[in-house]
N, C-alpha and C. Protein backbone atom coordinates (compact mmCIF):
# COMPACT_ATOMS: atom_id res chain seq x y z
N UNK A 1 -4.17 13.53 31.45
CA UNK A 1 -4.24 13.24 30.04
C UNK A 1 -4.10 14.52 29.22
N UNK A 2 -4.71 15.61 29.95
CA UNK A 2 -4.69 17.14 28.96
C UNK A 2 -3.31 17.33 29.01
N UNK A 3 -2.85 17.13 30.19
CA UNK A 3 -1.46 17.84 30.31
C UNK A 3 -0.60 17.21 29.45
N UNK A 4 -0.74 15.85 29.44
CA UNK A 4 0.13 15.21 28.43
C UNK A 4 0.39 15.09 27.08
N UNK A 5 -1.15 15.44 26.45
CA UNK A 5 -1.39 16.04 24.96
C UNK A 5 -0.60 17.22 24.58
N UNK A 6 -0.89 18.64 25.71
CA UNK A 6 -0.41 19.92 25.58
C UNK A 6 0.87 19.69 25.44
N UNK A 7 1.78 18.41 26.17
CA UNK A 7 3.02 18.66 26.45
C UNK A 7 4.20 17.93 24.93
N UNK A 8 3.03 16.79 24.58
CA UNK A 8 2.95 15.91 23.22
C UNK A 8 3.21 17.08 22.11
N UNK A 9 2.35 18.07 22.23
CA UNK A 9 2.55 19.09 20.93
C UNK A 9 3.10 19.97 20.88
N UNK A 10 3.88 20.00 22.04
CA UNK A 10 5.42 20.91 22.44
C UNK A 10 4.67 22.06 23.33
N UNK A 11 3.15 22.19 23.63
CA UNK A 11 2.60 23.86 24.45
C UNK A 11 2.14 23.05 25.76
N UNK A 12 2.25 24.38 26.89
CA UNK A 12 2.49 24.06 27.94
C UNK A 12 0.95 25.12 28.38
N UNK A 13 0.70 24.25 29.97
CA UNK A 13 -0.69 24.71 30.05
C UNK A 13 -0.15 26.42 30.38
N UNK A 14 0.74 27.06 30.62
CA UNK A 14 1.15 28.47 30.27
C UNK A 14 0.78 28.93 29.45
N UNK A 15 1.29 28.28 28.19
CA UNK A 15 0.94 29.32 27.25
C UNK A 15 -0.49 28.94 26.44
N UNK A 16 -0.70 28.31 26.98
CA UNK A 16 -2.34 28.23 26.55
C UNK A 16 -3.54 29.44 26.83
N UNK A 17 -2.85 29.36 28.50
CA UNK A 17 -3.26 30.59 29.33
C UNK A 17 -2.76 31.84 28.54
N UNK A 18 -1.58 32.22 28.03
CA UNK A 18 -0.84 33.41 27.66
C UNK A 18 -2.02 33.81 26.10
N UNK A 19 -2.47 32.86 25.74
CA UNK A 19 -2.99 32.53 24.43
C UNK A 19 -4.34 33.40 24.45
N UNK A 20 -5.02 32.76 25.26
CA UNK A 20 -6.35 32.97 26.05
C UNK A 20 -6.51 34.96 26.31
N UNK A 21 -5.55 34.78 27.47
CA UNK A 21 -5.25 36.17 28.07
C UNK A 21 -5.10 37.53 26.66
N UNK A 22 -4.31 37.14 25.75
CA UNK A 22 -4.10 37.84 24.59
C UNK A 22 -5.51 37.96 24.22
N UNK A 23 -6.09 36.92 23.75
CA UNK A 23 -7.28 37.01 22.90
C UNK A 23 -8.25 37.54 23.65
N UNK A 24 -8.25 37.67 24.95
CA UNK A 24 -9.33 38.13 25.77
C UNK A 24 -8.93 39.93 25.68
N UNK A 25 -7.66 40.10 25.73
CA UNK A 25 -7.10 41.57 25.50
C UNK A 25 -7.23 42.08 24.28
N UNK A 26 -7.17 41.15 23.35
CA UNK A 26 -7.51 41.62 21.73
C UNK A 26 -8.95 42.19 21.68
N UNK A 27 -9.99 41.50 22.21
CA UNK A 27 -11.14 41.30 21.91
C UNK A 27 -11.67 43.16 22.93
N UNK A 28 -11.21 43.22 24.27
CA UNK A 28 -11.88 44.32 24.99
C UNK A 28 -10.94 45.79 24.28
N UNK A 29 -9.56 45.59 23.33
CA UNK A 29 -9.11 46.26 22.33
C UNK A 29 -10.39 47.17 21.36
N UNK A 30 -10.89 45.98 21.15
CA UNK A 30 -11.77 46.12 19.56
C UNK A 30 -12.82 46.72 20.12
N UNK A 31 -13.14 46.16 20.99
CA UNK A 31 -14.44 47.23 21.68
C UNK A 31 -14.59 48.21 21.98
N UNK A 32 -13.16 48.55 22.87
CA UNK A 32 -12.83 50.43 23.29
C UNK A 32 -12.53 51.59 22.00
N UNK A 33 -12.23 50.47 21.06
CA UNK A 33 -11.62 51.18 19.24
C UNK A 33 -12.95 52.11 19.04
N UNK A 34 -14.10 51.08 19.25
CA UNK A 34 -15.42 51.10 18.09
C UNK A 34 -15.98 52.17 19.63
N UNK A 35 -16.16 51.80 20.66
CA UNK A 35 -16.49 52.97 21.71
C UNK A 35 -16.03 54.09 21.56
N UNK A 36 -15.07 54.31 21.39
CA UNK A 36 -14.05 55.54 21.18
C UNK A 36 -14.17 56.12 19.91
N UNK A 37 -14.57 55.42 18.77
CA UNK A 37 -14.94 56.26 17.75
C UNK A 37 -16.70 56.88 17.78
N UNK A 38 -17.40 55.69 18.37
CA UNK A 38 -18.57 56.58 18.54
C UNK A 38 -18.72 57.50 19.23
N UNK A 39 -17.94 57.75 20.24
CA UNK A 39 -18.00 59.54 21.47
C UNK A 39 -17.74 60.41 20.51
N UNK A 40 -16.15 60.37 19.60
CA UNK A 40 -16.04 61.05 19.35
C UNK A 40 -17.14 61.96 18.55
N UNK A 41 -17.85 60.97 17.89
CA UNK A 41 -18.93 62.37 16.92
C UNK A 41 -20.16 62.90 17.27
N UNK A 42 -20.38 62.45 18.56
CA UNK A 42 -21.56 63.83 19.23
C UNK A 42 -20.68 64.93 19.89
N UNK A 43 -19.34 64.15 20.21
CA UNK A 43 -18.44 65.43 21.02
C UNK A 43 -18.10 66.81 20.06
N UNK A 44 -17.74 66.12 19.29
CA UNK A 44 -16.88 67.00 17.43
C UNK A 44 -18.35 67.92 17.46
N UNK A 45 -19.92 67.36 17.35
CA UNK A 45 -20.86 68.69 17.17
C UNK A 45 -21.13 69.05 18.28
N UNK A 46 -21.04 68.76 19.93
CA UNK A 46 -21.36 69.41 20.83
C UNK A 46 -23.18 68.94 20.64
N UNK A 47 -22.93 67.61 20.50
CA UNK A 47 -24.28 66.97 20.74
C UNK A 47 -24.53 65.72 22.22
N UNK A 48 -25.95 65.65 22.99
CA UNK A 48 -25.85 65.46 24.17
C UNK A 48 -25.98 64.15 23.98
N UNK A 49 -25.20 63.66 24.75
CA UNK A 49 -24.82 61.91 24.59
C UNK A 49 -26.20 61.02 25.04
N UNK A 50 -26.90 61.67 26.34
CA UNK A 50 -27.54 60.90 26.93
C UNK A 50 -29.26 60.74 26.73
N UNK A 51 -29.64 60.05 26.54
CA UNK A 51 -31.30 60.09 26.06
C UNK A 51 -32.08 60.34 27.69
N UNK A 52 -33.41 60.00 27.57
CA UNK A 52 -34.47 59.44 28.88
C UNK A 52 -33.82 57.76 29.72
N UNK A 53 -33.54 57.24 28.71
CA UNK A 53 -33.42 55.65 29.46
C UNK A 53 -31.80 55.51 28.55
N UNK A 54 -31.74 54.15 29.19
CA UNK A 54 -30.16 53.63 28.90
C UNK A 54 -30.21 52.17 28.02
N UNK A 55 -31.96 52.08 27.52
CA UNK A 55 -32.21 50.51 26.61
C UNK A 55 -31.44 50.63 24.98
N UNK A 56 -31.46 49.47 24.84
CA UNK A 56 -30.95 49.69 23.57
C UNK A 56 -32.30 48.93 22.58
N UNK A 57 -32.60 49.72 21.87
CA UNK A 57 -33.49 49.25 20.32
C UNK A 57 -34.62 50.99 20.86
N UNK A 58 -34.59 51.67 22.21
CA UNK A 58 -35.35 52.40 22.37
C UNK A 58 -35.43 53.94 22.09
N UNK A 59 -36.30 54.69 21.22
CA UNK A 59 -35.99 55.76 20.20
C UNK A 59 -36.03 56.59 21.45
N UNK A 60 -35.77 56.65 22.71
CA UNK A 60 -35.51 57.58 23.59
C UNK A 60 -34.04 57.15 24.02
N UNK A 61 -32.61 56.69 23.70
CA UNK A 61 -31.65 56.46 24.62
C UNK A 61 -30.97 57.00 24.56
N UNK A 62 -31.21 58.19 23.43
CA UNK A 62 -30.05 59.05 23.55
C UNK A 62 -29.08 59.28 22.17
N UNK A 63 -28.21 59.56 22.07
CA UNK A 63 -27.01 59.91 20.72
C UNK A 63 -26.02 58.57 21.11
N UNK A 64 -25.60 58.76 21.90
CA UNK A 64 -24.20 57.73 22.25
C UNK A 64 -25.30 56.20 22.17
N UNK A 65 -25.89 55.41 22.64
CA UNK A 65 -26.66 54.24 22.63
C UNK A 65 -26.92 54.54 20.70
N UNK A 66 -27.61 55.16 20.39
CA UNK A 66 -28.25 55.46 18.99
C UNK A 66 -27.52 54.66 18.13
N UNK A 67 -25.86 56.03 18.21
CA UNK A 67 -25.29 55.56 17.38
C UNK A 67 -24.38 54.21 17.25
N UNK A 68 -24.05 53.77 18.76
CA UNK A 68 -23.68 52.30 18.75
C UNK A 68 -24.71 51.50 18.04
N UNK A 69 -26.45 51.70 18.16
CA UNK A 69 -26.89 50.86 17.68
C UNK A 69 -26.75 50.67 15.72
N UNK A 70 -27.11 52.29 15.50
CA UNK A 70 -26.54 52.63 13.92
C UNK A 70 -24.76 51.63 13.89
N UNK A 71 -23.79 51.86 14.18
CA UNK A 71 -22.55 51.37 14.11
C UNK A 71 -22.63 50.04 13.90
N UNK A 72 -23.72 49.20 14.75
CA UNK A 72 -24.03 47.64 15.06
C UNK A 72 -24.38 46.70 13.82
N UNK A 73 -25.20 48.22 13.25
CA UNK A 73 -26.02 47.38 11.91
C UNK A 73 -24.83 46.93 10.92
N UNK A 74 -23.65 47.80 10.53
CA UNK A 74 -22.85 47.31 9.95
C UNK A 74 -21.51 46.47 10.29
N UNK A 75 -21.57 46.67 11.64
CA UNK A 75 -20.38 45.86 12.34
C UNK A 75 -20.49 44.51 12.89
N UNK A 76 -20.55 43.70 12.29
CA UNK A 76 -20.93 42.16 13.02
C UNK A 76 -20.22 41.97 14.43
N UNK A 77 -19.37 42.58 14.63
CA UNK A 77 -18.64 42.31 16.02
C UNK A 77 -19.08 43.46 16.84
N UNK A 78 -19.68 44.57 16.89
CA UNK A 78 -19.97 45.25 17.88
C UNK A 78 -21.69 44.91 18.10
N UNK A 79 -22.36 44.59 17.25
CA UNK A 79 -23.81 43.82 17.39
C UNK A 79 -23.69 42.67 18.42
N UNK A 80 -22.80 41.50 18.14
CA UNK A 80 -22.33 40.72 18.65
C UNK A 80 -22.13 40.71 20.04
N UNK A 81 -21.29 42.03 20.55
CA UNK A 81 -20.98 42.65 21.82
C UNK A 81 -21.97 43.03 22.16
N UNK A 82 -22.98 43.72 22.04
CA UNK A 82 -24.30 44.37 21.84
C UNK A 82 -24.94 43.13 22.65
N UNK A 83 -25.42 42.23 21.83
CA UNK A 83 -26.68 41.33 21.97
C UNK A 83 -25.94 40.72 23.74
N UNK A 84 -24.39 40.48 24.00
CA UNK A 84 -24.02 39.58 24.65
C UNK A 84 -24.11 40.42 25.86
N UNK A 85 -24.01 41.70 26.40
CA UNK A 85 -23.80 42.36 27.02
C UNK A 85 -24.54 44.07 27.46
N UNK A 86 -24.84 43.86 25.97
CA UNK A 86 -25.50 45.66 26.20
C UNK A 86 -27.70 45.15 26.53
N UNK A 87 -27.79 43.73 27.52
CA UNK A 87 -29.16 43.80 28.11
C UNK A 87 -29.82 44.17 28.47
N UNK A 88 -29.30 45.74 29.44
CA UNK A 88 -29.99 46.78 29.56
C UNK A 88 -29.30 45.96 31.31
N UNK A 89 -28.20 45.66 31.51
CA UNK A 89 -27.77 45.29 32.52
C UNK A 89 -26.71 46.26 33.52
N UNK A 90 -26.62 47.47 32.56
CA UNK A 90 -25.84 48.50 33.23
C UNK A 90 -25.53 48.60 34.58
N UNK A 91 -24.66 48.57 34.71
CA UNK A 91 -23.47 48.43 36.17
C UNK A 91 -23.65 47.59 37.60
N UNK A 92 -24.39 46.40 36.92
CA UNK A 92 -24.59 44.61 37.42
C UNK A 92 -23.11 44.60 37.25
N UNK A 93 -22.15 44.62 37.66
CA UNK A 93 -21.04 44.04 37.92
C UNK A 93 -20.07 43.43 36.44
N UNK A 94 -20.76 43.46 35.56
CA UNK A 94 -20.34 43.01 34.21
C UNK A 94 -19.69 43.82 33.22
N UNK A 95 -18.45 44.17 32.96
CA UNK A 95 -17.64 44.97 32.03
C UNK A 95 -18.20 45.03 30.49
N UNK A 96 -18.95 45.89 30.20
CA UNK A 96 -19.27 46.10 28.99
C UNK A 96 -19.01 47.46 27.98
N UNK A 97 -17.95 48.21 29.06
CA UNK A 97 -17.82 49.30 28.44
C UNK A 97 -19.32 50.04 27.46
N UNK A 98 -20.16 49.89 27.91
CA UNK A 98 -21.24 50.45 27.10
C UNK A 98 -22.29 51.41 27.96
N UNK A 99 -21.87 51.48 28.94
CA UNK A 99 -22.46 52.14 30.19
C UNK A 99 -22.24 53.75 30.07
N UNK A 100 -23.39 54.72 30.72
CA UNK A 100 -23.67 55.78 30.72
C UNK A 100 -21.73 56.26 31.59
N UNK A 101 -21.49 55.54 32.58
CA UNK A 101 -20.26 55.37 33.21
C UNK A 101 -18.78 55.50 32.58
N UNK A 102 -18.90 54.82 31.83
CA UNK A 102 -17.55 54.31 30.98
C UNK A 102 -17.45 55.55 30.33
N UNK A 103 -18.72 55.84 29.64
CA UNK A 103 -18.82 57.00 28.41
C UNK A 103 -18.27 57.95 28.92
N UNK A 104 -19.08 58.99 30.30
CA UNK A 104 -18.34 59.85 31.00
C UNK A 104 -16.89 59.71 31.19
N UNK A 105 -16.34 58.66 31.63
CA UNK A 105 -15.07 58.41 31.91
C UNK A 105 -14.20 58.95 30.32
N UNK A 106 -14.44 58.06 29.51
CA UNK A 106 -14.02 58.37 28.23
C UNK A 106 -14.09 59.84 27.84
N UNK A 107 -14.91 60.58 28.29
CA UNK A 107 -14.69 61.83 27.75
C UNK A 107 -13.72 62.64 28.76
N UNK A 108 -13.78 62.13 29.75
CA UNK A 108 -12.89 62.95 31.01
C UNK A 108 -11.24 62.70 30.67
N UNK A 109 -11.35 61.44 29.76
CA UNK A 109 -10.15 61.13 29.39
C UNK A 109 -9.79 62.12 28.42
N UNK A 110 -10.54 61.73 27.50
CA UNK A 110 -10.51 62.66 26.24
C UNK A 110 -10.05 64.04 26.61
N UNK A 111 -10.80 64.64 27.32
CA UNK A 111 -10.82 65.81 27.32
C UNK A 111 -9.12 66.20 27.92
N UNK A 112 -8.95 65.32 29.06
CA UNK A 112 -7.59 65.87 29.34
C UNK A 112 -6.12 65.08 28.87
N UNK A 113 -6.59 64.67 27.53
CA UNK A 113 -5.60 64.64 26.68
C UNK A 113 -5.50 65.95 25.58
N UNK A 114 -6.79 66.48 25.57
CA UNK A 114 -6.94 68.13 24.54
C UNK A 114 -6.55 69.01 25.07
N UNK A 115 -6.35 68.97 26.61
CA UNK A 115 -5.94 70.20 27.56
C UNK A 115 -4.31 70.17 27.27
């Protein structure tokens, strides 16, 4: 019956999928944008990314957690990402780009694009 609707309104279960796949690529886009702008400004003062713990709401986590959480208050979509993912579930198998991990990575990147 699905197939026959999809096929009724001229889209095919392809591009439903193609649809999906985009929006799932749009969405981990917007996340690496707003990640990538928060490294950059402890890097720019040569300030230390990492706190005592890796929680988020906790006045020990550090500059990089901090300021995602500062960033959150005005960004409805990185709060959003936040609440869904940043549980304090760090590297359980779940892609959240918000990890002590990712961050390092990101700067290793960074860095040898400045070299």
């Amino acid at each position: 019956m699905l197939t026959y609707l999809t096929r009724k309104r001229g889209q095919t279960l392809t591009s439903k999928l193609e649809e999906q796949i985009k929006a799932e690529q749009q969405y981990w886009r917007h996340v690496m944008g707003r990640i990538i702008t928060v490294i950059c400004t402890p890097a720019e003062r040569g300030l230390p990314f990492r706190g005592d713990n890796e929680q988020f709401g906790s006045p020990n986590n550090g500059n990089y957690l901090g300021l995602l959480e500062l960033v959150a208050k005005c960004d409805p979509f990185l709060l959003a990402h936040i609440n869904r993912y940043g549980s304090g579930n760090f590297g359980s198998g779940n892609p959240s780009y918000l990890s002590k991990t990712i961050c390092e990575e990101i700067i290793q990147l960074m860095e040898k694009k400045v070299k």
